[in-house]
Protein backbone atom coordinates (compact mmCIF):
# COMPACT_ATOMS: atom_id res chain seq x y z
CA UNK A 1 136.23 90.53 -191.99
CA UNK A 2 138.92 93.04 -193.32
CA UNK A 3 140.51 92.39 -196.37
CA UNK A 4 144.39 91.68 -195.77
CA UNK A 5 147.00 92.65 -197.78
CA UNK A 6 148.53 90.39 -199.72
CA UNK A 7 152.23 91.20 -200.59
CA UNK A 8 154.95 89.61 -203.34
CA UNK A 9 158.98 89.33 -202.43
CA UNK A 10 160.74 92.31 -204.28
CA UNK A 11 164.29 92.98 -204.79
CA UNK A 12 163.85 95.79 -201.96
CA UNK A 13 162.13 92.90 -199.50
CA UNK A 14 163.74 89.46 -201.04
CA UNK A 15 162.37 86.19 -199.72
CA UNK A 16 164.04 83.26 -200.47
CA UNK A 17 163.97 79.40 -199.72
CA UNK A 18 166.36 76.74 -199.84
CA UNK A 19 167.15 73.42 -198.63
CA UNK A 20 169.53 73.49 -195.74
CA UNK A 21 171.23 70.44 -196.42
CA UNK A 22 172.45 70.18 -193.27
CA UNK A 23 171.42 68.13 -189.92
CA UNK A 24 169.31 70.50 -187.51
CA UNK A 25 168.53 69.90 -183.83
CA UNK A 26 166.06 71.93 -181.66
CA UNK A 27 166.09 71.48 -178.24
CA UNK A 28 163.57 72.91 -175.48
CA UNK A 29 164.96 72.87 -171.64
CA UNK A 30 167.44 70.73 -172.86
CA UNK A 31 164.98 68.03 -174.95
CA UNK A 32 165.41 67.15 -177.96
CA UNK A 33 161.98 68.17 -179.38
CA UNK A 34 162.71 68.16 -183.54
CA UNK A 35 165.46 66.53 -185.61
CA UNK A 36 166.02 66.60 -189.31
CA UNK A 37 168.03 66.28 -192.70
CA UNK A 38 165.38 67.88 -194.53
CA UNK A 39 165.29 71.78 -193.16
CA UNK A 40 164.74 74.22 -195.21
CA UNK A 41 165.83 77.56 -194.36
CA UNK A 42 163.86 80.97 -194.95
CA UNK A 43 166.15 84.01 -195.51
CA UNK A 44 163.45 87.59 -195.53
CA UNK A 45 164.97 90.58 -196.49
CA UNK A 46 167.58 92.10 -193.61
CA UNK A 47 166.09 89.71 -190.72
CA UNK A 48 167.95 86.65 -189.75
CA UNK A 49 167.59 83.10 -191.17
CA UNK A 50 165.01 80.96 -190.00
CA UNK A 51 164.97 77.15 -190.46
CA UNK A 52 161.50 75.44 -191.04
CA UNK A 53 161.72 71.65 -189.99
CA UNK A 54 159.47 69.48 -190.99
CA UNK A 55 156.32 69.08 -188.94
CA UNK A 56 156.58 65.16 -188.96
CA UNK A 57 160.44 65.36 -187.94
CA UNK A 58 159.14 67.21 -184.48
CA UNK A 59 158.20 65.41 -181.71
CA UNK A 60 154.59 65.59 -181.38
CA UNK A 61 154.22 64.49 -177.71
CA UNK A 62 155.55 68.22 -176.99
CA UNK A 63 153.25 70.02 -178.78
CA UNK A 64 150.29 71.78 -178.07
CA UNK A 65 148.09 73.65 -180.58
CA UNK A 66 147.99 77.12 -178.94
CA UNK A 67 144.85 79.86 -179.87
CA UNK A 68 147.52 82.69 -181.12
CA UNK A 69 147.22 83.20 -184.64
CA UNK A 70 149.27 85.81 -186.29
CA UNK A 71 149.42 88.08 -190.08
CA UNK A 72 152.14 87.83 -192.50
CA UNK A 73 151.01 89.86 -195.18
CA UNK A 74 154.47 87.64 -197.28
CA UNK A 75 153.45 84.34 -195.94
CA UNK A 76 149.58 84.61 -194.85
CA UNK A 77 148.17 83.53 -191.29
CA UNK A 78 150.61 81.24 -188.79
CA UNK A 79 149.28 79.54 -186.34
CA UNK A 80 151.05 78.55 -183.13
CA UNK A 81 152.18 76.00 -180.54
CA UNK A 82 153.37 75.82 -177.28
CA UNK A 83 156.03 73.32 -176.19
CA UNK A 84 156.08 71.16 -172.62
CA UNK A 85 159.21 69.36 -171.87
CA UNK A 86 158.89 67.85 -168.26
CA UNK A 87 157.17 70.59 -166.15
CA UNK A 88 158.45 73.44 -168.52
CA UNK A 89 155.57 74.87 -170.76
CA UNK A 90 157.09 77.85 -173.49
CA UNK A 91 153.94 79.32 -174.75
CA UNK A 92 153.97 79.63 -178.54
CA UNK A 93 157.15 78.56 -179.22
CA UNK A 94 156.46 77.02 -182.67
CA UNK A 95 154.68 78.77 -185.84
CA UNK A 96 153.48 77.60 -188.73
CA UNK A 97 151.90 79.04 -192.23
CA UNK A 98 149.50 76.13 -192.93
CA UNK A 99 148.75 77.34 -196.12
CA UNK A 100 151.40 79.95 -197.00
CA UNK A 101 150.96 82.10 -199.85
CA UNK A 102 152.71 81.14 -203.36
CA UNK A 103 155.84 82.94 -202.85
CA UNK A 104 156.66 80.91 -199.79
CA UNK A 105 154.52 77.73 -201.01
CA UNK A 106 157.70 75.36 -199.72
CA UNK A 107 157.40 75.98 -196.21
CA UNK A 108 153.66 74.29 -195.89
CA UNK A 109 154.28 71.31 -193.94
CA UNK A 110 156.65 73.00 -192.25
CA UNK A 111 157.17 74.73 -188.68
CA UNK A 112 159.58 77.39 -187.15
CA UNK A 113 160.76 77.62 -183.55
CA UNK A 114 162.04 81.02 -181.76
CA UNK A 115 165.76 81.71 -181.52
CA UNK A 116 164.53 82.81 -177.71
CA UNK A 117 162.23 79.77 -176.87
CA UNK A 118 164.58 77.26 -178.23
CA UNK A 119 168.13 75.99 -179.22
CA UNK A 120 168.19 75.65 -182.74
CA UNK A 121 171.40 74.33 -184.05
CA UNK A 122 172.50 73.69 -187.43
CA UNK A 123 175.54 71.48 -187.97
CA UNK A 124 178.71 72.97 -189.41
C-alpha cells in the first residue's frame, strides 16, 4: 500500500465547518430521503458549500452501501452509497469520511449528497 498524503487547511486552501442552523431537506426522485436541524455545512476553499446531515437523520431504508471508495488527501477515505426511491437507483449518491482526518473531525457521523443526484434544500 502507498503512503497517502496527508494535507492541513491553509489560508491558500481554507476548510471550515459550522453548524447550519437551519432546517435541510434532501429529496431523491421526489422522496424525502434525509431531514434535519442539525446540518453542518463544509465550506473548502473556492468550491461550493456542502451540507453534511447527520447519518441517523437519513432514511436508512434508501440506502445502500456501495463498493466506491474515494481519496481526500483534507478529509481521508469516503466511502459511498447509492440511493433507491421506488424503482429509481442513483449510484453513489451519498459520501461519507468515516473517520475524517482532525481538521475536518466534525463531519464523522456525518454524510453528503450530490448537488446532481439530489435536491438539497436549505431553508431561508
Amino acid at each position: 500500500m502507498t503512503d497517502r498524503p496527508v494535507l492541513e487547511p491553509t489560508a491558500e486552501h481554507p476548510i471550515t465547518v459550522t453548524p447550519t442552523a437551519r432546517h435541510v431537506v434532501v429529496r431523491v426522485h421526489g422522496d424525502v430521503v434525509a431531514e434535519t436541524d442539525d446540518a453542518l455545512t463544509l465550506q473548502e476553499s473556492t468550491y461550493p458549500a456542502v451540507q453534511y446531515i447527520p447519518l441517523a437523520d437519513v432514511a436508512e431504508r434508501f440506502l445502500r452501501r456501495s463498493d466506491t471508495t474515494t481519496y481526500c488527501p483534507y478529509k481521508g477515505e469516503a466511502n459511498y452509497y447509492d440511493v433507491t426511491t421506488g424503482q429509481n437507483t442513483v449510484a453513489d449518491a451519498i459520501w461519507t469520511y468515516e473517520q475524517p482526518y482532525p481538521a475536518v473531525a466534525a463531519i464523522a457521523g456525518h454524510v453528503a449528497f450530490y448537488a446532481d443526484k439530489a435536491d438539497v434544500v436549505v431553508a431561508t
